[in-house]
C-alpha atoms as a PDB file:
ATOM      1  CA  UNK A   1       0.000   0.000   0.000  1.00  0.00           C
ATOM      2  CA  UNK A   2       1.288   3.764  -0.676  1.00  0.00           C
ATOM      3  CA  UNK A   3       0.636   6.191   1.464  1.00  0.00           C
ATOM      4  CA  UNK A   4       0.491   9.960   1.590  1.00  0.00           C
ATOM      5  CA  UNK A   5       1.524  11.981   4.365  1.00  0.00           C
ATOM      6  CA  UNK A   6       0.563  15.715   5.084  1.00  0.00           C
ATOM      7  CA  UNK A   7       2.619  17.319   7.493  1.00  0.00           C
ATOM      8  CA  UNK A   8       1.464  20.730   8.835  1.00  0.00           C
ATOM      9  CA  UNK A   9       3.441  22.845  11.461  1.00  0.00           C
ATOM     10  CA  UNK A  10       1.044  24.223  14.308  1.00  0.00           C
ATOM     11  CA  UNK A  11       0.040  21.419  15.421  1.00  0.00           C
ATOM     12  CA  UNK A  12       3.371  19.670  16.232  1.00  0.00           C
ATOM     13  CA  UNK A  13       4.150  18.864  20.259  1.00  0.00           C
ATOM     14  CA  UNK A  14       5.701  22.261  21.606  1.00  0.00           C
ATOM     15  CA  UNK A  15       4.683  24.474  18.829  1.00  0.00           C
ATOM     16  CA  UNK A  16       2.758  27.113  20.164  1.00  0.00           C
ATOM     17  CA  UNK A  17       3.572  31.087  19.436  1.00  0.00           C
ATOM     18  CA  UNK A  18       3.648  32.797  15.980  1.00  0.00           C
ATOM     19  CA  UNK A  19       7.264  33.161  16.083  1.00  0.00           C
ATOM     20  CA  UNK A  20       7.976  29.154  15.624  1.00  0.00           C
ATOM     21  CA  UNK A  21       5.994  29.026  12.558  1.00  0.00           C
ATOM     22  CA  UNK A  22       7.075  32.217  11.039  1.00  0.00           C
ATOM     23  CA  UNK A  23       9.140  30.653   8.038  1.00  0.00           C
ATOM     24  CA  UNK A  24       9.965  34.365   6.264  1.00  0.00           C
ATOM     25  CA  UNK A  25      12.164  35.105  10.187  1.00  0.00           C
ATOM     26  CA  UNK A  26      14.308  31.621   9.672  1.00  0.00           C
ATOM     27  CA  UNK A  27      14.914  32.956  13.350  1.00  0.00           C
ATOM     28  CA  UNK A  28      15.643  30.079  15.312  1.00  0.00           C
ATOM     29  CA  UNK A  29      12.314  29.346  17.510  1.00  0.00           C
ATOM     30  CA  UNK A  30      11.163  28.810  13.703  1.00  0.00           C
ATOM     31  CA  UNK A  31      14.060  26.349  13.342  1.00  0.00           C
ATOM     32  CA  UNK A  32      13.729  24.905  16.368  1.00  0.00           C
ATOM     33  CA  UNK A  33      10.048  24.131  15.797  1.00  0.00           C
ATOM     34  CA  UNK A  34      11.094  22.354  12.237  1.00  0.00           C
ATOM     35  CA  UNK A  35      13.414  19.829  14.074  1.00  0.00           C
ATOM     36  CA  UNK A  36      10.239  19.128  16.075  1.00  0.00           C
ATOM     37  CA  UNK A  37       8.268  18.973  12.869  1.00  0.00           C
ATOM     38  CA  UNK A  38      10.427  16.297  11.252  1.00  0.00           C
ATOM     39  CA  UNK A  39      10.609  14.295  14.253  1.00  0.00           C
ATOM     40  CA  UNK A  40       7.103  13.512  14.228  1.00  0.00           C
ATOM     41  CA  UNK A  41       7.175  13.302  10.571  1.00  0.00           C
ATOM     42  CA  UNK A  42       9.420  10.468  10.771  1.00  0.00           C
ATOM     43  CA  UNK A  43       7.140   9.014  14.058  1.00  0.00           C
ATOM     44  CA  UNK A  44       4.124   8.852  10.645  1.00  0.00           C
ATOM     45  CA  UNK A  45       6.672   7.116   8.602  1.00  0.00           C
ATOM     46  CA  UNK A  46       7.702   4.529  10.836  1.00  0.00           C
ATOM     47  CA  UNK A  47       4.298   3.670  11.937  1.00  0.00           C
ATOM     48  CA  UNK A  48       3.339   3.452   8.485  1.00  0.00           C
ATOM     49  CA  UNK A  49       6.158   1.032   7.689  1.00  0.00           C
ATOM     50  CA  UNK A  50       5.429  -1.650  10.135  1.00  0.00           C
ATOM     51  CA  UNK A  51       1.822  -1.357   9.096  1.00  0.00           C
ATOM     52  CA  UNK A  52       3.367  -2.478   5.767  1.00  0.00           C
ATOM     53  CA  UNK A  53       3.752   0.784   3.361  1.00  0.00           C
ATOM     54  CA  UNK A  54       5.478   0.146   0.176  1.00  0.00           C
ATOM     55  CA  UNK A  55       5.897   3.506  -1.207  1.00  0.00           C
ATOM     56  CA  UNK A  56       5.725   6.780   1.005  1.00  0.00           C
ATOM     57  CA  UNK A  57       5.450  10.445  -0.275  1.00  0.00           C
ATOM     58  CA  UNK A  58       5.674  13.208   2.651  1.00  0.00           C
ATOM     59  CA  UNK A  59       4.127  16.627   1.413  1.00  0.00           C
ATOM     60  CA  UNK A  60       5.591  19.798   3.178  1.00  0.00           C
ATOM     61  CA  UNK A  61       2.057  21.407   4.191  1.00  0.00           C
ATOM     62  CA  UNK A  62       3.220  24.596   5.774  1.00  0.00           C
ATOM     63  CA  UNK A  63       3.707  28.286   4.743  1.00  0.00           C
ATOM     64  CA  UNK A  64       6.408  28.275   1.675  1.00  0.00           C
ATOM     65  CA  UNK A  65       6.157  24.296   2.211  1.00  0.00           C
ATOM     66  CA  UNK A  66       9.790  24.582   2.920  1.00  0.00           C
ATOM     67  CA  UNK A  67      10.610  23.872   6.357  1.00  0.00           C
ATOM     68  CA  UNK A  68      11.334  19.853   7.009  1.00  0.00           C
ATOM     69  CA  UNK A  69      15.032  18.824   7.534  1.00  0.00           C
ATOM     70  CA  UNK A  70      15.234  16.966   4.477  1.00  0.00           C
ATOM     71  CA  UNK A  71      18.816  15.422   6.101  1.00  0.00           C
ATOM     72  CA  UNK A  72      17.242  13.925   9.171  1.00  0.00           C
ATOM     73  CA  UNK A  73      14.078  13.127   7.148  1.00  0.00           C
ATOM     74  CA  UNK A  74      13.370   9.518   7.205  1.00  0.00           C
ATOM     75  CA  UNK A  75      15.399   8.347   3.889  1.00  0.00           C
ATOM     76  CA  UNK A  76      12.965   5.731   2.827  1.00  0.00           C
ATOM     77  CA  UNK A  77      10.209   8.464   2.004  1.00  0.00           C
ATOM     78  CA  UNK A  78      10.076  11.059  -0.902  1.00  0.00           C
ATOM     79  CA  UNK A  79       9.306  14.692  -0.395  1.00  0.00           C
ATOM     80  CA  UNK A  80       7.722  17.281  -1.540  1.00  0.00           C
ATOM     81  CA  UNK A  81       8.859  20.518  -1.377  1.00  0.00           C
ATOM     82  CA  UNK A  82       8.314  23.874  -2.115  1.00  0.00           C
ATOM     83  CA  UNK A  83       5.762  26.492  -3.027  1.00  0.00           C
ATOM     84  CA  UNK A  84       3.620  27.072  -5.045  1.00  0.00           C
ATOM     85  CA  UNK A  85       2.197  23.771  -6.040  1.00  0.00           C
ATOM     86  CA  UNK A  86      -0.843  22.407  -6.848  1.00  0.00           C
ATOM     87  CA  UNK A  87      -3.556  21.372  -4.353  1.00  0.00           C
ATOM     88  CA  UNK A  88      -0.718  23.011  -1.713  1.00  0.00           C
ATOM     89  CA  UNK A  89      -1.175  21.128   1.042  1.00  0.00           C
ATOM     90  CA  UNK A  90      -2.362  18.267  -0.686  1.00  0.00           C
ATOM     91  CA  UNK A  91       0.043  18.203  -3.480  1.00  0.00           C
ATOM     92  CA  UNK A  92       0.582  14.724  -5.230  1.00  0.00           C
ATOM     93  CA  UNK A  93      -2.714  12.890  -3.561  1.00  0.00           C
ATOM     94  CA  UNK A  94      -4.283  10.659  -6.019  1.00  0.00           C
ATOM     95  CA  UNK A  95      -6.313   7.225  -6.335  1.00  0.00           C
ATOM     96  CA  UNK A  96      -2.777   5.239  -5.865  1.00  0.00           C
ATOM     97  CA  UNK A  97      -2.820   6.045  -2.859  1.00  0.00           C
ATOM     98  CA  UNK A  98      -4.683   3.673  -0.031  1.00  0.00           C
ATOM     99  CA  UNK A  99      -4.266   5.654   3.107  1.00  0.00           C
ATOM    100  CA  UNK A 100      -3.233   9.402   3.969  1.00  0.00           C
ATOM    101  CA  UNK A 101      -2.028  10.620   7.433  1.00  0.00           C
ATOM    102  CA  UNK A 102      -2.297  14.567   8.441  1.00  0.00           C
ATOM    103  CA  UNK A 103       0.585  15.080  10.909  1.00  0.00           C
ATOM    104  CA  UNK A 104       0.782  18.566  12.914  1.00  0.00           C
ATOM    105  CA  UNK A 105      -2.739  19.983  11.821  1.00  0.00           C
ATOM    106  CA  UNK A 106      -4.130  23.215  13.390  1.00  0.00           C
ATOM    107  CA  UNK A 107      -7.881  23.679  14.380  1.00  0.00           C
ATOM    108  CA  UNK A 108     -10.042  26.111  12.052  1.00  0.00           C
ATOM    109  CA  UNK A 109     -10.609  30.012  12.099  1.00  0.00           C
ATOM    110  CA  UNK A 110     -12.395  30.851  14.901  1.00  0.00           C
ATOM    111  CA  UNK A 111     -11.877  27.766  16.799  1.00  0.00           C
ATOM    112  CA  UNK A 112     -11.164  28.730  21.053  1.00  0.00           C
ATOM    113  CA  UNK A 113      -9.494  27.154  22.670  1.00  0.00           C
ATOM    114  CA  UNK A 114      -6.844  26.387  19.665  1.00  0.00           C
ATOM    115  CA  UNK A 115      -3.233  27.063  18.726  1.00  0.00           C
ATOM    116  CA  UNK A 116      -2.784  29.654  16.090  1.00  0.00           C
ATOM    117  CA  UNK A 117      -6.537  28.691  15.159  1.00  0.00           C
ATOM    118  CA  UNK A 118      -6.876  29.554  11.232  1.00  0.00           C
ATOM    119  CA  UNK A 119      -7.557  27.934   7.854  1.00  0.00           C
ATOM    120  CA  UNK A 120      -5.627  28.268   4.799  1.00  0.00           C
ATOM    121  CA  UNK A 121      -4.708  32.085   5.541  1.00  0.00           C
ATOM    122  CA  UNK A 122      -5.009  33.817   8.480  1.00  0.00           C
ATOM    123  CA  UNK A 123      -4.287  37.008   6.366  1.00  0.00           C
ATOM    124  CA  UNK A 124      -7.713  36.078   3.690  1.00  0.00           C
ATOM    125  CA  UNK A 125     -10.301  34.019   5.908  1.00  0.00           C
ATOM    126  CA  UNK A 126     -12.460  34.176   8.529  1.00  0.00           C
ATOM    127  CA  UNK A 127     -14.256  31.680   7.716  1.00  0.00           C
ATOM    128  CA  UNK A 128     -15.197  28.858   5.162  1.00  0.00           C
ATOM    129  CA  UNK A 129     -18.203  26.971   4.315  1.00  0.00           C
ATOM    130  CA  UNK A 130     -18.927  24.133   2.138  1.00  0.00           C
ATOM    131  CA  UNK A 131     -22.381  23.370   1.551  1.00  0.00           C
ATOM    132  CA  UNK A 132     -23.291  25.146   4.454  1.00  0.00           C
ATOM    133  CA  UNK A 133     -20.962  23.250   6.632  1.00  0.00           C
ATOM    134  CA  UNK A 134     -17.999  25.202   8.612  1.00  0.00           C
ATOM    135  CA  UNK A 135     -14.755  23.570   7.563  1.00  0.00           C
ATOM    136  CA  UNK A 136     -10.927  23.461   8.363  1.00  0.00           C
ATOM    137  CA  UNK A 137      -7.719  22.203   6.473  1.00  0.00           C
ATOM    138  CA  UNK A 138      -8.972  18.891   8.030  1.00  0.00           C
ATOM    139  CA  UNK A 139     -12.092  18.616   6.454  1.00  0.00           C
ATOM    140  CA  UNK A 140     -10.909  20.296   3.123  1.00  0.00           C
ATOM    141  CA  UNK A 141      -8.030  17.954   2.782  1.00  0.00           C
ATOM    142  CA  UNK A 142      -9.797  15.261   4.047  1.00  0.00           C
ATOM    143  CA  UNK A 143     -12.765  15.732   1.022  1.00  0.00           C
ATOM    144  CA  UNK A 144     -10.221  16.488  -1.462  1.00  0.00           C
ATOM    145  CA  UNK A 145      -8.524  12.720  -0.615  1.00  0.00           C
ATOM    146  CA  UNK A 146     -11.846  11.046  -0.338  1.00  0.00           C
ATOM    147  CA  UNK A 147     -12.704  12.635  -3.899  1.00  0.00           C
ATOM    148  CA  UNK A 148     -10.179  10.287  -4.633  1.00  0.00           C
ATOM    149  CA  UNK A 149     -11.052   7.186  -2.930  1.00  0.00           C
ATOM    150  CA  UNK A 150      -8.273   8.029  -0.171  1.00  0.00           C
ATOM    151  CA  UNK A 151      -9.540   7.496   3.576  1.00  0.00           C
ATOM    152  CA  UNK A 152      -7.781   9.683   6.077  1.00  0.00           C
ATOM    153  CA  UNK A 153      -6.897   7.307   8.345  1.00  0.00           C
ATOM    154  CA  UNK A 154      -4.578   9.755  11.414  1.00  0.00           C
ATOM    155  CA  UNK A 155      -4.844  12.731  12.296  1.00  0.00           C
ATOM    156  CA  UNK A 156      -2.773  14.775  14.694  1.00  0.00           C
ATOM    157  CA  UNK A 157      -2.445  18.211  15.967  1.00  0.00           C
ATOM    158  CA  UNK A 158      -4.114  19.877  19.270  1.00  0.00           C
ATOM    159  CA  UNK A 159      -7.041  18.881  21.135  1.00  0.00           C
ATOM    160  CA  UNK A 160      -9.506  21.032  19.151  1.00  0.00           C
ATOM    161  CA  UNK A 161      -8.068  19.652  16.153  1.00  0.00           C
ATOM    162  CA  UNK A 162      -8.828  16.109  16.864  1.00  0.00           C
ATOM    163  CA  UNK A 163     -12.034  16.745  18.236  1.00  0.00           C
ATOM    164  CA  UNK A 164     -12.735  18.639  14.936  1.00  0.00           C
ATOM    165  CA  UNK A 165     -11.310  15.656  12.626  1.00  0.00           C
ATOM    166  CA  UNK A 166     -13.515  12.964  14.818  1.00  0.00           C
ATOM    167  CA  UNK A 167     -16.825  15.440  14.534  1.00  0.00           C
ATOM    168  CA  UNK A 168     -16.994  15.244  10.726  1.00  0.00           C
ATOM    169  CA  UNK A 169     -14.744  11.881   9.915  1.00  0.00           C
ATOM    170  CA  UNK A 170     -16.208   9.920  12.287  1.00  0.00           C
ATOM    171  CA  UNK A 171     -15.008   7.837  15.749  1.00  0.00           C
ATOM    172  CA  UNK A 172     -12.805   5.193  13.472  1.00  0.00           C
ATOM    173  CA  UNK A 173     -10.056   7.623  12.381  1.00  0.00           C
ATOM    174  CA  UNK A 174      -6.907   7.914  14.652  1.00  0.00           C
ATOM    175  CA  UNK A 175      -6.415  11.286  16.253  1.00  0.00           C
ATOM    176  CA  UNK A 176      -2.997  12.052  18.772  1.00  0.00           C
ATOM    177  CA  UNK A 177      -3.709  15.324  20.705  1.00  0.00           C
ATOM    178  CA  UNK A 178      -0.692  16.714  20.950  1.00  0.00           C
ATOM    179  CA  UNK A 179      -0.880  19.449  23.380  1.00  0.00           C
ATOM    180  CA  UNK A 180      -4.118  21.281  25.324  1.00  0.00           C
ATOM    181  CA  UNK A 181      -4.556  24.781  24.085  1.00  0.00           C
ATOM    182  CA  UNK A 182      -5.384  27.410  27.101  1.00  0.00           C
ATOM    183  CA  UNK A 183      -5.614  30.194  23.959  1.00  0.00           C
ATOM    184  CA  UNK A 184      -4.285  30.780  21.248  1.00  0.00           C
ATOM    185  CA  UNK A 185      -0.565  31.440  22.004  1.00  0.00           C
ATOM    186  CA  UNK A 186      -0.604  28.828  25.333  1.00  0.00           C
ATOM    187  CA  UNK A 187      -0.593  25.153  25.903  1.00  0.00           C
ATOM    188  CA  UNK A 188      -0.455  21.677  27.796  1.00  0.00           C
ATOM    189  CA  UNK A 189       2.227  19.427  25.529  1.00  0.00           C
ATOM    190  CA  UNK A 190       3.089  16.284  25.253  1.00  0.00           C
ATOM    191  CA  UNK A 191       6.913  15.691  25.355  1.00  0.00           C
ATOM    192  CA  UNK A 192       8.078  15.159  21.812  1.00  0.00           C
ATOM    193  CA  UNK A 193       9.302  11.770  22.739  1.00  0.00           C
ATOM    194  CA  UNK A 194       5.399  11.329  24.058  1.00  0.00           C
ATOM    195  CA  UNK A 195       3.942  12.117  21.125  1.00  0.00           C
ATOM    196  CA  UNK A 196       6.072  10.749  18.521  1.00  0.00           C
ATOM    197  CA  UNK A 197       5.539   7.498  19.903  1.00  0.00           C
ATOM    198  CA  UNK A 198       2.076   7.814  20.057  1.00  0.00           C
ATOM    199  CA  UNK A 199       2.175   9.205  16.341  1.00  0.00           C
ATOM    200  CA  UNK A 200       3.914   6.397  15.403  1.00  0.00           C
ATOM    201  CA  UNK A 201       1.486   3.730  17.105  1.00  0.00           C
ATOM    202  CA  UNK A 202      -1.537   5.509  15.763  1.00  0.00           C
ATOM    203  CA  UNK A 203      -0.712   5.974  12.183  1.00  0.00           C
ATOM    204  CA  UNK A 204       0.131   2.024  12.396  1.00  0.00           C
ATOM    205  CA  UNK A 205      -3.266   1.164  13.948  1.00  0.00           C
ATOM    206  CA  UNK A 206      -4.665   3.547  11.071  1.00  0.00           C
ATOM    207  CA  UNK A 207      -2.758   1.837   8.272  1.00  0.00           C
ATOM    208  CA  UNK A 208      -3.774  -1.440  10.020  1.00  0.00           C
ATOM    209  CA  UNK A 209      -7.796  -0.490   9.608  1.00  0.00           C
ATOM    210  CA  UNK A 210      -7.409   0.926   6.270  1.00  0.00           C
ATOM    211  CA  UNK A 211      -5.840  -2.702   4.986  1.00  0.00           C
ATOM    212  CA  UNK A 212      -8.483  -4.500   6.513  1.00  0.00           C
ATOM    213  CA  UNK A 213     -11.016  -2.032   4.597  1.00  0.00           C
ATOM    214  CA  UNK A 214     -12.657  -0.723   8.224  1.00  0.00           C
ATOM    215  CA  UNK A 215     -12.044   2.797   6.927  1.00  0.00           C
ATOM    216  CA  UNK A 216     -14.308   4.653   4.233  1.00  0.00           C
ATOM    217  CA  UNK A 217     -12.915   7.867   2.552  1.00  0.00           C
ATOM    218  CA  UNK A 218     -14.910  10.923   3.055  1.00  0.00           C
ATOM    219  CA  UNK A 219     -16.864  12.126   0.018  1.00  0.00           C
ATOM    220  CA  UNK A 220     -18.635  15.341   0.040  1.00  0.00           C
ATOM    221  CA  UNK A 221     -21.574  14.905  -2.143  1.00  0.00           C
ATOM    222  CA  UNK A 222     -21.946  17.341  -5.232  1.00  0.00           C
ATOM    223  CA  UNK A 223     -22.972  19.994  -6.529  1.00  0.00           C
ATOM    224  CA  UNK A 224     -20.967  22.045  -4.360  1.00  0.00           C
ATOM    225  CA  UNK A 225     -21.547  25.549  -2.920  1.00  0.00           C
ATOM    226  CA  UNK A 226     -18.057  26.986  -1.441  1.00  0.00           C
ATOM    227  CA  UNK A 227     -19.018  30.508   0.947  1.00  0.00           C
ATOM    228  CA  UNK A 228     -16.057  32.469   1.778  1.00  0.00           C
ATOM    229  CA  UNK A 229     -15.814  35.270   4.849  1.00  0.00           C
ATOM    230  CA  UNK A 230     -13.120  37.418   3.689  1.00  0.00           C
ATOM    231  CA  UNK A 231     -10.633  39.296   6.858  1.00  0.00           C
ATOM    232  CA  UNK A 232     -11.354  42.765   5.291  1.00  0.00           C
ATOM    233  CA  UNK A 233     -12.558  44.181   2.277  1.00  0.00           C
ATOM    234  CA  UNK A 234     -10.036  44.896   0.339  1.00  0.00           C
ATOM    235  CA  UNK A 235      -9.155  40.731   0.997  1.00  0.00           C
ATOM    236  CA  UNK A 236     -12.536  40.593  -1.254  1.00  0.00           C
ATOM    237  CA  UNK A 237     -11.023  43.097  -3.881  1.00  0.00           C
ATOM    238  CA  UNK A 238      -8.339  40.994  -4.533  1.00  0.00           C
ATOM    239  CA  UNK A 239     -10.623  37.606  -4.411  1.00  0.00           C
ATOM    240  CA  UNK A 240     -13.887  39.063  -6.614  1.00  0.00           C
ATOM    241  CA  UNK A 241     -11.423  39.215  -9.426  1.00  0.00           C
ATOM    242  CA  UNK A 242     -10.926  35.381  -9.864  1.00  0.00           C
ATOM    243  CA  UNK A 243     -13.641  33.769 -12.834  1.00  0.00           C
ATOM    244  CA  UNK A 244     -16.755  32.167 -11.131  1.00  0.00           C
ATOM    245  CA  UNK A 245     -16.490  33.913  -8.128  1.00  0.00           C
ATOM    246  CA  UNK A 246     -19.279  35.647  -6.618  1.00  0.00           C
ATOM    247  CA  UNK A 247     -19.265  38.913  -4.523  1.00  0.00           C
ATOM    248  CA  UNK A 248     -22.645  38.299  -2.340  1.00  0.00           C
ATOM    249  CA  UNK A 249     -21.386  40.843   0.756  1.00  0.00           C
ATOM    250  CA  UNK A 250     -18.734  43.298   1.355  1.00  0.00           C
ATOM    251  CA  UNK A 251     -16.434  40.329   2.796  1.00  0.00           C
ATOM    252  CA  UNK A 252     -18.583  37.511   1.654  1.00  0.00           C
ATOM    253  CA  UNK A 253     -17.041  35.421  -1.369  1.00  0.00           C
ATOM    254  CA  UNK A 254     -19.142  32.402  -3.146  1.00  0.00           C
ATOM    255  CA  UNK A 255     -18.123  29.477  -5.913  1.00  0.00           C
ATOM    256  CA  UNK A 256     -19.911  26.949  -7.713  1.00  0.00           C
ATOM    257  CA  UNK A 257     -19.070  23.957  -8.843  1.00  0.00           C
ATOM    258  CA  UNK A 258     -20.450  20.238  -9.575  1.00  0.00           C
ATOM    259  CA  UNK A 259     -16.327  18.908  -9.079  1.00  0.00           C
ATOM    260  CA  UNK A 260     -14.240  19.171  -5.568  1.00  0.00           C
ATOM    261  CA  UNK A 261     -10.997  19.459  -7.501  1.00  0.00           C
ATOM    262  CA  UNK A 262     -12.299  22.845  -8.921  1.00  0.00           C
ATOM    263  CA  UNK A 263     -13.620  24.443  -5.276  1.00  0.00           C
ATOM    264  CA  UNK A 264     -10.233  23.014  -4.018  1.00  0.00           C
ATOM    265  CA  UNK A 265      -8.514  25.116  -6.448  1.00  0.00           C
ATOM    266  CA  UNK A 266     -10.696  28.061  -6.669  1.00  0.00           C
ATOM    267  CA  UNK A 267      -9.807  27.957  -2.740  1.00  0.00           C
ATOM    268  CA  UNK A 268      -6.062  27.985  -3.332  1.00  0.00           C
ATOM    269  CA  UNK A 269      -6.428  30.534  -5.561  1.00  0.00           C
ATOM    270  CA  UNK A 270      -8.267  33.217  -2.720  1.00  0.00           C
ATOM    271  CA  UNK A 271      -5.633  32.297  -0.142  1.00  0.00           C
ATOM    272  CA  UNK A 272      -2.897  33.031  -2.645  1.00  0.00           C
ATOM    273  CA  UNK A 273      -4.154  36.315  -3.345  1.00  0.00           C
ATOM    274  CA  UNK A 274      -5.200  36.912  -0.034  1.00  0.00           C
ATOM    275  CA  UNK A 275      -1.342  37.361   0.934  1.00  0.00           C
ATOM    276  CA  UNK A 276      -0.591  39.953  -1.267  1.00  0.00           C
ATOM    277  CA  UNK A 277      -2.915  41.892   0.697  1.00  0.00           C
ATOM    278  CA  UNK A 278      -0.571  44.266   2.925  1.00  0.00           C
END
């Protein structure tokens, strides 16, 4: 079985202030905070190994997707790197694939109590709907793997985060909490020895389900109504301009579509312009 592996940065044990995921500084809490990063990358990999993976691809998920210590990365994986690429966070997932792992996920805009609550960019969103249904970088990244017949089998990140995940994928897929959030900047965490061992054993119980077919992707049903709440207006400006997208409200952004791939994009495509906002 190959498997896909999405690693994100807020979410990692002992990540918890702005500074450690500010990947423009390169200061050194941010460097600091990608050792921690890779370690529980390579915690996913070797849980998915003894659960039997044949082929593993790792996808950078954060900022500039530039931040994992490719030489103390596990060598039996490949990488991806870099920015921009398409479906970001996501980048590479397709129907080869038989089970995909979100390491180091952050809760959703607006979520309390959460570390550095947001989704996609802090800078564009406040908030995003699907079908009328609030969603994070779980659930988006989650449909976008189930659109192709890839169950998300782990999850990991803080406690709002798994809670979140287990709400909308259901009880069956893994979640590791890896630290208590008292706000947004504060937190209970596991040691990073903790919580790369229970990484590790979790994405190998996940793998272990997913072979035995007791996990079902997660499909969002079409046609498919994507409602955006912009940070500020001029966030909208910049937004309004992309084809197919609707102005309904000063900072209130709609899309159409009848395929995920193309509300995944069109998605992308806002957050990407929402940083050029200044």
């Amino acid at each position: 079985m190959d498997v896909y592996i999405s690693v994100g940065l807020e979410g990692v044990a002992g990540v918890v202030e702005r500074a450690q995921v500010d990947d423009a500084s390169g200061g050194r809490p941010y460097r600091r905070a990608c050792g921690l990063m890779t370690g529980e990358a390579n915690a996913a990999v070797g849980g998915a190994i003894t659960a039997g993976a044949q082929r593993i691809i790792v996808n950078d998920a954060h900022g500039r997707m530039n931040n994992l210590d490719l030489e103390t990365l596990d060598p039996r994986v490949e990488c991806s790197v870099g920015y921009p690429k398409p479906f970001g966070s996501m980048a590479g997932i397709t129907s080869r694939f038989g089970a995909c792992c979100l390491i180091g996920y952050h809760a959703g805009a607006g979520s309390a109590p959460a570390i550095l609550d947001h989704t996609l960019s802090r800078r564009m969103f406040r908030a995003v709907r699907l079908n009328g249904v609030r969603q994070t970088e779980t659930t988006l990244n989650a449909g976008l793997a189930g659109h192709h017949g890839v169950p998300v089998v782990m999850v990991s990140g803080d406690e709002a985060t798994c809670a979140e995940a287990i709400a909308v994928l259901g009880p069956k897929v893994q979640t590791v909490a890896t630290k208590a959030a008292f706000g947004s900047g504060a937190a209970y965490c596991l040691h990073p020895s903790v919580a790369r061992e229970r990484i590790e054993n979790a994405v190998h119980e996940g793998m272990s389900r997913a072979i035995g077919g007791d996990v079902e992707p997660y499909r969002v049903p079409a046609p498919y109504l994507l409602e955006c709440d912009t940070t500020t207006t001029l966030a909208a400006d910049y937004a309004s301009t992309i084809p197919g997208v609707e102005r309904t409200a000063g900072r209130t952004l709609r899309f159409a579509a009848d395929d995920y791939t193309s509300v995944f994009r069109a998605l992308l495509t806002m957050s990407m312009l929402g940083e050029l906002v200044r």
